[in-house]
N, C-alpha and C. Protein backbone atom coordinates (compact mmCIF):
# COMPACT_ATOMS: atom_id res chain seq x y z
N UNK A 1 26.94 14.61 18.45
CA UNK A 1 26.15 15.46 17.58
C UNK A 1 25.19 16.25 18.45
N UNK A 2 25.48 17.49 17.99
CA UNK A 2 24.56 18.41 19.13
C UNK A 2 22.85 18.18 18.82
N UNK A 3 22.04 18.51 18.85
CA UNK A 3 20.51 18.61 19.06
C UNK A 3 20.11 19.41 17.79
N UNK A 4 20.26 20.56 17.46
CA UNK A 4 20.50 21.06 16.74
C UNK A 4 21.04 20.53 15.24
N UNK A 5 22.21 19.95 15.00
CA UNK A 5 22.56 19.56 14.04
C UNK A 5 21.49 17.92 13.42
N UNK A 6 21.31 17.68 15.09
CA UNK A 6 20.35 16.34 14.57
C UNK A 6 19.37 16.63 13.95
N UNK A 7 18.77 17.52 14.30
CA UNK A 7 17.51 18.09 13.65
C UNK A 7 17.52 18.79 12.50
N UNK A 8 18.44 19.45 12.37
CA UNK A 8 18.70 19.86 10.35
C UNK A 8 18.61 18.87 9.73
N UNK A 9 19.75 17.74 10.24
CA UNK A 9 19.78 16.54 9.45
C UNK A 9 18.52 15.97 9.54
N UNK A 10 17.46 15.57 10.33
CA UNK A 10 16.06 14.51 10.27
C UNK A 10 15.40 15.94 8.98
N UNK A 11 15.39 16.99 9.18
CA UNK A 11 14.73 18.19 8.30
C UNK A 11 14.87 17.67 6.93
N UNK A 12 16.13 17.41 6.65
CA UNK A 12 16.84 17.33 5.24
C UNK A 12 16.10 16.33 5.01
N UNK A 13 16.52 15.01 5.28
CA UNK A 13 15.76 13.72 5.57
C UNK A 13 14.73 13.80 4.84
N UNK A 14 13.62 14.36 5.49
CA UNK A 14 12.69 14.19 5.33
C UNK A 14 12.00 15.03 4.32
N UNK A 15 12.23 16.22 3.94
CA UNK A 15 12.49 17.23 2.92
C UNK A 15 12.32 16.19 1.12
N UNK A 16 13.36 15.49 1.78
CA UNK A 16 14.12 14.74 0.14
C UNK A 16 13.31 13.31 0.42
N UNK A 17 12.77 12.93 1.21
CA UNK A 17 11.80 11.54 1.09
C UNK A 17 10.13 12.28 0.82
N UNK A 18 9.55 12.78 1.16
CA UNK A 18 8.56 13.84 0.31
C UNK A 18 8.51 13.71 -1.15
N UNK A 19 9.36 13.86 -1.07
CA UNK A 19 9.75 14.28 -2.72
C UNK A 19 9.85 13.04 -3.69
N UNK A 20 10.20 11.86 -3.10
CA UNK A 20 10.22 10.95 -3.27
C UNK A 20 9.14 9.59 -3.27
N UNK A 21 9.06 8.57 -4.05
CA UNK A 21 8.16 7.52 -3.91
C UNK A 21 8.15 6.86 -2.90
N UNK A 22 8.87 6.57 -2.07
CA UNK A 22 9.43 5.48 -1.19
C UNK A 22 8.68 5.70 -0.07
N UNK A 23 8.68 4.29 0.64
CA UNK A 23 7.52 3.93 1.54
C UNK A 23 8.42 3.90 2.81
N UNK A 24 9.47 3.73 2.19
CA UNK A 24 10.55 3.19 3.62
C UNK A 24 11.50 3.26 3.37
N UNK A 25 12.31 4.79 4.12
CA UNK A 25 13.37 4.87 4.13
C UNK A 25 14.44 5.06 5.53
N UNK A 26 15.37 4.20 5.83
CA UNK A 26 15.99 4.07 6.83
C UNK A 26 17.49 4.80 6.87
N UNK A 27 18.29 5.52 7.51
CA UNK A 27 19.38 6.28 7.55
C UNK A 27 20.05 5.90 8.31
N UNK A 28 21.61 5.84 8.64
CA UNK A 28 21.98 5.66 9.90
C UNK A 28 23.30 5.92 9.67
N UNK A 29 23.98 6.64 10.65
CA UNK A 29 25.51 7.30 10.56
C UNK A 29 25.76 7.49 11.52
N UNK A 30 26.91 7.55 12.45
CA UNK A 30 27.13 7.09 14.12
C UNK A 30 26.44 9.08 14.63
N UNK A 31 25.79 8.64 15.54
CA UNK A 31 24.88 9.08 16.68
C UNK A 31 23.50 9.93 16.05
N UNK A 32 22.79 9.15 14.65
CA UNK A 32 22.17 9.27 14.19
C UNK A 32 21.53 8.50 13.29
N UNK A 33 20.50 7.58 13.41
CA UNK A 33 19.41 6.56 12.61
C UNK A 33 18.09 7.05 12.73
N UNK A 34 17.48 7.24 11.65
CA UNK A 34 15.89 7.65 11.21
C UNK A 34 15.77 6.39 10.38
N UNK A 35 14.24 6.43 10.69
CA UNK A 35 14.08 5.35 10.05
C UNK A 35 12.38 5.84 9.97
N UNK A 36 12.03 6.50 8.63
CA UNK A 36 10.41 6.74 8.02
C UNK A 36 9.86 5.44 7.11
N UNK A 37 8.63 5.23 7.39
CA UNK A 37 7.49 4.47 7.04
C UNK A 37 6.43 5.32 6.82
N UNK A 38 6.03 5.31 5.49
CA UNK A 38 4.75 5.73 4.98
C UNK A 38 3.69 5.16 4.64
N UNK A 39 2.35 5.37 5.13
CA UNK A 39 1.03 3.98 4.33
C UNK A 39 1.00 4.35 3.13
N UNK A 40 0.36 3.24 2.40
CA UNK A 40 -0.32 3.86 1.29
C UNK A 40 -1.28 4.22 1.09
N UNK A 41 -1.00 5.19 0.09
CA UNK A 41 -2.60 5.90 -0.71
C UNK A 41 -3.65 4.23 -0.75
N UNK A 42 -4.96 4.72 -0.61
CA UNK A 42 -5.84 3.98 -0.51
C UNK A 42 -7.09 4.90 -1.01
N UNK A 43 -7.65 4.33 -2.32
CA UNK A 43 -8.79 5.07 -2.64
C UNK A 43 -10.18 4.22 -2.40
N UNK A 44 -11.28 4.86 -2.01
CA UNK A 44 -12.14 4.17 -1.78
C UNK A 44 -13.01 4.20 -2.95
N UNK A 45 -13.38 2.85 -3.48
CA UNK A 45 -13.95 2.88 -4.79
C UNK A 45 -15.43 3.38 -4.88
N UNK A 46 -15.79 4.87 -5.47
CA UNK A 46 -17.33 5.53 -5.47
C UNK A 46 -17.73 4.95 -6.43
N UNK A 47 -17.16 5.02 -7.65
CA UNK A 47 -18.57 4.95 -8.65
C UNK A 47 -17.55 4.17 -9.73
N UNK A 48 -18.39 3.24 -11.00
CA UNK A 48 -17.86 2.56 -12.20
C UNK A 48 -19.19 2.75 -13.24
N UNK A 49 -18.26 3.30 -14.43
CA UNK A 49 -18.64 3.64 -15.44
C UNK A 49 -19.58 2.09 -16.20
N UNK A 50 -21.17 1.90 -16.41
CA UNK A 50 -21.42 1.07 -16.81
C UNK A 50 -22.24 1.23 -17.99
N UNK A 51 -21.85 1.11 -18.89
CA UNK A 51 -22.21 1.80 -20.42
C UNK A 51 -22.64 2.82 -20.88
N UNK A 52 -22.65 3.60 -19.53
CA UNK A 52 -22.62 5.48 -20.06
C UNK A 52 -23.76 5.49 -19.11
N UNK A 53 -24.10 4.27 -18.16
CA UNK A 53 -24.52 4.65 -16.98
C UNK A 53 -23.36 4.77 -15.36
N UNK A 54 -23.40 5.31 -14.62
CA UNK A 54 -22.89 5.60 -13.55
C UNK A 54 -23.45 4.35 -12.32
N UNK A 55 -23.05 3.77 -11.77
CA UNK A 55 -23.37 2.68 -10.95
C UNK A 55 -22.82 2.93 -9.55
N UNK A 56 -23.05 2.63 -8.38
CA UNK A 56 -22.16 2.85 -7.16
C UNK A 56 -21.49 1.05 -7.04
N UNK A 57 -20.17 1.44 -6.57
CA UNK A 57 -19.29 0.33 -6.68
C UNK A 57 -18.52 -0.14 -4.82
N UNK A 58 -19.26 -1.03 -4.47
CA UNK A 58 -18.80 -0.92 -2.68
C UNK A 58 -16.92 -1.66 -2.98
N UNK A 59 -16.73 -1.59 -1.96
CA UNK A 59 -15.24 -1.70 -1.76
C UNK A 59 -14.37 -0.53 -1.88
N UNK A 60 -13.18 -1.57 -2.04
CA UNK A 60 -11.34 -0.28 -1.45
C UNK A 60 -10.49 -0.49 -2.47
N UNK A 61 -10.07 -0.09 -3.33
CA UNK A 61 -9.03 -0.15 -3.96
C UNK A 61 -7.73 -0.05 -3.93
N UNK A 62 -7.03 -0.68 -3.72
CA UNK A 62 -5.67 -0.45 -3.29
C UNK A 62 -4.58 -0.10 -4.19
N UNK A 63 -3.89 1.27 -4.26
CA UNK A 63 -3.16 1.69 -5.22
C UNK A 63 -2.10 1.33 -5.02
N UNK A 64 -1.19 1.60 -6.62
CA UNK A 64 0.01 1.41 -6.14
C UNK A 64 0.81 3.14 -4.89
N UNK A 65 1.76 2.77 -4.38
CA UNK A 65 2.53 3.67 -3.39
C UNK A 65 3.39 4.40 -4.35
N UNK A 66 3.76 3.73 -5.44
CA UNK A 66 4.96 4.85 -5.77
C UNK A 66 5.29 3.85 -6.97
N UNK A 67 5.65 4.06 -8.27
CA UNK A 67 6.33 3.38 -9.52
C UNK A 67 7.24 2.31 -9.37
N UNK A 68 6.93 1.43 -9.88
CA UNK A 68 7.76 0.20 -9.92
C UNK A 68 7.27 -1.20 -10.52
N UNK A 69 8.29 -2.32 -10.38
CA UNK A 69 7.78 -3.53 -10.48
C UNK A 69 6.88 -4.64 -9.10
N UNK A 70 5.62 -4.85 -9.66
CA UNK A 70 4.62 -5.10 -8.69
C UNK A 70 5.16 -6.81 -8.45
N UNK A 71 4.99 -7.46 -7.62
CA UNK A 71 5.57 -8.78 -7.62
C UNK A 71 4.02 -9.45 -6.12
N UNK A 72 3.45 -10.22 -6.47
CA UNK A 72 2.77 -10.96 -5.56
C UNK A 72 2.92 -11.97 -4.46
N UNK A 73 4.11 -12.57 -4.68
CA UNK A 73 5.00 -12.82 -4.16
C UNK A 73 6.34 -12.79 -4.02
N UNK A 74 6.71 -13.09 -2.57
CA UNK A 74 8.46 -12.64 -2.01
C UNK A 74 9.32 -13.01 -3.54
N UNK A 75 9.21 -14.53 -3.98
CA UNK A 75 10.19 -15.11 -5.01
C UNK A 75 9.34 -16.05 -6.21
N UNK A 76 9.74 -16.41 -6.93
CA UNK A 76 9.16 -17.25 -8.09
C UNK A 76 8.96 -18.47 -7.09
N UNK A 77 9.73 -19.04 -6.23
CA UNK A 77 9.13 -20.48 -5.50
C UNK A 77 8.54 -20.09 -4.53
N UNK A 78 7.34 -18.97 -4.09
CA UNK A 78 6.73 -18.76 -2.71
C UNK A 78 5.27 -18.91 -3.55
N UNK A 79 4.63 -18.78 -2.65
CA UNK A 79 3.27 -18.35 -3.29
C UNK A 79 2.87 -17.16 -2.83
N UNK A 80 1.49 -16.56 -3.62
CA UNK A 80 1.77 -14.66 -3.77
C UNK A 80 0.67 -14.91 -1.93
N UNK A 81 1.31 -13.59 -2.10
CA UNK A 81 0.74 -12.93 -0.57
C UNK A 81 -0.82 -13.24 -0.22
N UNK A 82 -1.71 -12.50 -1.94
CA UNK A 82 -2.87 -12.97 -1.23
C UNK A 82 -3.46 -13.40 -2.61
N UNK A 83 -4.59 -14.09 -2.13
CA UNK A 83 -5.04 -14.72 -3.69
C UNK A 83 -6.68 -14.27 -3.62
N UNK A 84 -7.13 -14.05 -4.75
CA UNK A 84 -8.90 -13.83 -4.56
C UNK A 84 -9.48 -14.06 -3.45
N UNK A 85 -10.09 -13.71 -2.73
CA UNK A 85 -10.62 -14.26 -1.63
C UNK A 85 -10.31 -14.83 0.23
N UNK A 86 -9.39 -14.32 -0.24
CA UNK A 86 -8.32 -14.27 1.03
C UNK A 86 -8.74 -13.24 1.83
N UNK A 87 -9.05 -13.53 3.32
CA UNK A 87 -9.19 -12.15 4.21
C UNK A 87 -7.83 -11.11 4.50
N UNK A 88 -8.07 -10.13 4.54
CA UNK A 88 -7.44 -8.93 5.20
C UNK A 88 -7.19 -8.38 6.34
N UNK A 89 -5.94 -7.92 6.73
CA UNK A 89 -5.82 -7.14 8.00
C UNK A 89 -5.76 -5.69 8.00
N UNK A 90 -4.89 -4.60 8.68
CA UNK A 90 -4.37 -3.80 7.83
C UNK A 90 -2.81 -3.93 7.44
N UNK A 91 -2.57 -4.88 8.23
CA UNK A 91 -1.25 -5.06 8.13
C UNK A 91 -0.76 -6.17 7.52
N UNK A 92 -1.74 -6.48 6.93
CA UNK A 92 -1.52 -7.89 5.82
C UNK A 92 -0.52 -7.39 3.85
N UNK A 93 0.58 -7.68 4.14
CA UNK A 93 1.65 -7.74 3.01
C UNK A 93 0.73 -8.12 1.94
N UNK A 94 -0.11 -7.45 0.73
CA UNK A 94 -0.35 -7.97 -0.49
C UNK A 94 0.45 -8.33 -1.78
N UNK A 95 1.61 -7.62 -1.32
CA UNK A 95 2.17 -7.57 -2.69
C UNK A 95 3.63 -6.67 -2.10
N UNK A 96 4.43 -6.94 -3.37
CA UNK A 96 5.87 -6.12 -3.45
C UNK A 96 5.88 -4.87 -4.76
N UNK A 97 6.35 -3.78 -4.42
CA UNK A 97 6.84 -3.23 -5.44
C UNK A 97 8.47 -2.71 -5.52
N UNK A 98 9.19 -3.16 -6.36
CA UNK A 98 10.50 -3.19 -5.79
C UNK A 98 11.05 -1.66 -7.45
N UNK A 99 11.46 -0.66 -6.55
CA UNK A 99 11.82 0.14 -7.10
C UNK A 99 13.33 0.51 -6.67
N UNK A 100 14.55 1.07 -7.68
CA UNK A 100 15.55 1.16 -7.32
C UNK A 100 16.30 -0.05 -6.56
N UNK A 101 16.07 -1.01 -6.70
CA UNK A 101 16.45 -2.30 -5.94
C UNK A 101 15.95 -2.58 -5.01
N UNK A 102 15.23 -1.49 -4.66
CA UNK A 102 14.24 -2.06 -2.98
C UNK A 102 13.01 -2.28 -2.83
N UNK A 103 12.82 -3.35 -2.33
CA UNK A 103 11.05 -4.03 -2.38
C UNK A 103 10.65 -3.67 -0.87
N UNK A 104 9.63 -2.75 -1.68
CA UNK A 104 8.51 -2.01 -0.28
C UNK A 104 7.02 -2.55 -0.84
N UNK A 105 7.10 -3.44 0.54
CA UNK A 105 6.21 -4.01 0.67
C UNK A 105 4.68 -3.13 0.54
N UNK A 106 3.13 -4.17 0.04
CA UNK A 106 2.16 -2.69 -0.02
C UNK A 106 0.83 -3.59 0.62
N UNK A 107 0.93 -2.95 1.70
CA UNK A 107 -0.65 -3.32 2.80
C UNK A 107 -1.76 -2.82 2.15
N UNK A 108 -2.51 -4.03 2.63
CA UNK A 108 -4.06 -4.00 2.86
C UNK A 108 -4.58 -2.41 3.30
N UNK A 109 -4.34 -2.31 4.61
CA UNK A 109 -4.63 -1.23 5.04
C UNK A 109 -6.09 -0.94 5.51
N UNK A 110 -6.86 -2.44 5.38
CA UNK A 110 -8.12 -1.93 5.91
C UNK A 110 -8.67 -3.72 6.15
N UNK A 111 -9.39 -4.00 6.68
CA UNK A 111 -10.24 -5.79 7.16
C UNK A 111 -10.46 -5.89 6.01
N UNK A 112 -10.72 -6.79 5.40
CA UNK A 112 -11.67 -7.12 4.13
C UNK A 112 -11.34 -8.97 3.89
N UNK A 113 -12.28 -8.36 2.78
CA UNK A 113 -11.45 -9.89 1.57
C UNK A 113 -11.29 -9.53 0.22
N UNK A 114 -10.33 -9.74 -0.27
CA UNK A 114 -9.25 -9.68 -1.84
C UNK A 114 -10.86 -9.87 -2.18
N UNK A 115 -10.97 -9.30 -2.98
CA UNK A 115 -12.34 -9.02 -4.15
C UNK A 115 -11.72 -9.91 -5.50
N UNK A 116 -10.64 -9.00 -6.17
CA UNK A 116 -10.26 -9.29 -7.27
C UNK A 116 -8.48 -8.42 -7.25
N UNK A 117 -8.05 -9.23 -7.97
CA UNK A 117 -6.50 -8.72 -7.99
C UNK A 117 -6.16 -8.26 -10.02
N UNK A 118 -6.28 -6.78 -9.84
CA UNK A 118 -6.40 -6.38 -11.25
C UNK A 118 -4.74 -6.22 -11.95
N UNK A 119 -3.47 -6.71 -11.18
CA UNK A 119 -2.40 -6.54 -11.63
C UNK A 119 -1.57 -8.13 -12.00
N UNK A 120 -1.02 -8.21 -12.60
CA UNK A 120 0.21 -9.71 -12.59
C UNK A 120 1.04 -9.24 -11.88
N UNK A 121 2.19 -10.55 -11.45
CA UNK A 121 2.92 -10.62 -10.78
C UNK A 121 4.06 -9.68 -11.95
N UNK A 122 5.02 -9.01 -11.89
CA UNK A 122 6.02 -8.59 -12.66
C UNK A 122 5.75 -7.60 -13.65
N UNK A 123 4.30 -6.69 -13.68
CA UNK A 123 3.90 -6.17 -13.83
C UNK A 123 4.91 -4.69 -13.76
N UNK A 124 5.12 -3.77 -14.55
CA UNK A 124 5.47 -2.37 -14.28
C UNK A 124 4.08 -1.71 -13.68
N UNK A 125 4.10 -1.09 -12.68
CA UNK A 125 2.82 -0.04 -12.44
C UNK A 125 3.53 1.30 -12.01
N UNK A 126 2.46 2.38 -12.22
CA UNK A 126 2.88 3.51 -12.16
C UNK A 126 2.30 3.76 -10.29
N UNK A 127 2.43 5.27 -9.71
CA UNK A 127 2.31 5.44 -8.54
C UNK A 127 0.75 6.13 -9.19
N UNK A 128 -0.64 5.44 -7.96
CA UNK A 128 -1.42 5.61 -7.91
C UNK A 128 -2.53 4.58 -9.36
N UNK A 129 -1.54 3.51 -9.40
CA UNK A 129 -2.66 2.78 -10.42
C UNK A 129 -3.02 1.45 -9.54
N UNK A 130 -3.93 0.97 -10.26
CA UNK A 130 -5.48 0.03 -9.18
C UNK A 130 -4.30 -1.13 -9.13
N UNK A 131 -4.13 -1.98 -7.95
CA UNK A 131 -3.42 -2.96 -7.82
C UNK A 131 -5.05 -4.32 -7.49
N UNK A 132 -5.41 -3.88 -6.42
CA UNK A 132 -6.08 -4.95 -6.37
C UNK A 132 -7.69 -4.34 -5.69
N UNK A 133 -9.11 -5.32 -5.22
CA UNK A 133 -10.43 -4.70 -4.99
C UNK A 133 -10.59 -5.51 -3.55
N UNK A 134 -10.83 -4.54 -2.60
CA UNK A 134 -10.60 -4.92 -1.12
C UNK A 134 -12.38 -5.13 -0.70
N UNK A 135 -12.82 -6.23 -0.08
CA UNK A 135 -14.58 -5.89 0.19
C UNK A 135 -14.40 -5.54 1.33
N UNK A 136 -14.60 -4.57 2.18
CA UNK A 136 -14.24 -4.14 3.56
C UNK A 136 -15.12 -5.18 4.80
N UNK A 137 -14.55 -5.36 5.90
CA UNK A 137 -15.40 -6.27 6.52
C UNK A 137 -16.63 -5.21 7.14
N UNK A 138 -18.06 -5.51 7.11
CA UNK A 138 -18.74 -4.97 7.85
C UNK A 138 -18.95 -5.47 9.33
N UNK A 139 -18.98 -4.93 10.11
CA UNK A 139 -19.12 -5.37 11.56
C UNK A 139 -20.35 -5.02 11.54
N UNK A 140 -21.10 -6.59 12.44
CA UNK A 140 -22.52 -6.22 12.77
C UNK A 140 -22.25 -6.24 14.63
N UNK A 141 -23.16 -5.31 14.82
CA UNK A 141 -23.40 -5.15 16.16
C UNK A 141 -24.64 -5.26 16.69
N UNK A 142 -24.64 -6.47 17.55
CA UNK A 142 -26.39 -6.84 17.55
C UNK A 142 -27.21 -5.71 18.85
N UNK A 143 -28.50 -5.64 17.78
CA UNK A 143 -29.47 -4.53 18.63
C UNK A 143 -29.18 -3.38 17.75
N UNK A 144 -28.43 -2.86 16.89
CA UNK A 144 -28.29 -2.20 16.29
C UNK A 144 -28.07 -2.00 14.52
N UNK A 145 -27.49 -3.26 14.64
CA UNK A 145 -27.78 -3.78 12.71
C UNK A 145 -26.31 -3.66 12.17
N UNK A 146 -26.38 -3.34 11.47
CA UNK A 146 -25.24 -3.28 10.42
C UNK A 146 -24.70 -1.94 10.69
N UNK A 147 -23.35 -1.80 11.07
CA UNK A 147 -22.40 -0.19 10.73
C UNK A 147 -21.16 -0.49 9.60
């Protein structure tokens, strides 16, 4: 495959995964494998509505990546990824959302600890709704205080 043709094809590729929910999509056909990984959306939680007052709300919210069934853990006999209170990496697996038959996995994406987990296991969620409340770790650095 010339250079040229490889590169229309990764174009196309990637063109039609855009367009798409998917976190992870892998290709492969002889003298050609792509293989894209996307993070997820991650909103940082500003403000919560508290009886028609406005409040500031610290933490991370972790959305869903794209429509599907949310699952907390791998299988019904595992236990879920993370439970209340559990620390964070960014690369810590919270959860599954398995769309079209394929379970793409959905990271932390930032230090913390599980705040609160606002979804069930088997849950339908849409792309961009609250899965779970991340408390971010603060690093103290002494002589200087809190960043």
């Amino acid at each position: 495959m010339s250079g040229v043709e490889w590169l229309e094809q990764v174009k196309r590729a990637l063109h039609h995964i855009r367009g798409s929910d998917a976190t992870e999509v892998e290709v492969s056909q002889p003298g050609l494998r792509l293989r894209v990984r996307r993070t997820l959306a991650v909103a940082r939680a500003a403000e919560v509505d508290v009886g028609g007052a406005v409040a500031p709300s610290a933490g991370t919210t972790i959305v869903a990546p794209l429509t599907g069934i949310f699952y907390r853990a791998s299988s019904p006999a595992t236990q879920p990824h993370v439970v209340e209170g559990d620390p964070v990496q960014p690369d810590t697996v919270v959860g599954l959302i398995e769309a079209m038959k394929i379970f793409n996995e959905v990271l932390a994406e930032r230090r913390g600890r599980v705040r609160e987990i606002l979804v069930q296991g088997g849950e339908l969620v849409q792309a961009g709704d609250r899965l779970m409340l991340i408390d971010e770790a603060v690093e103290v650095n002494p002589g200087l205080g809190l960043r």
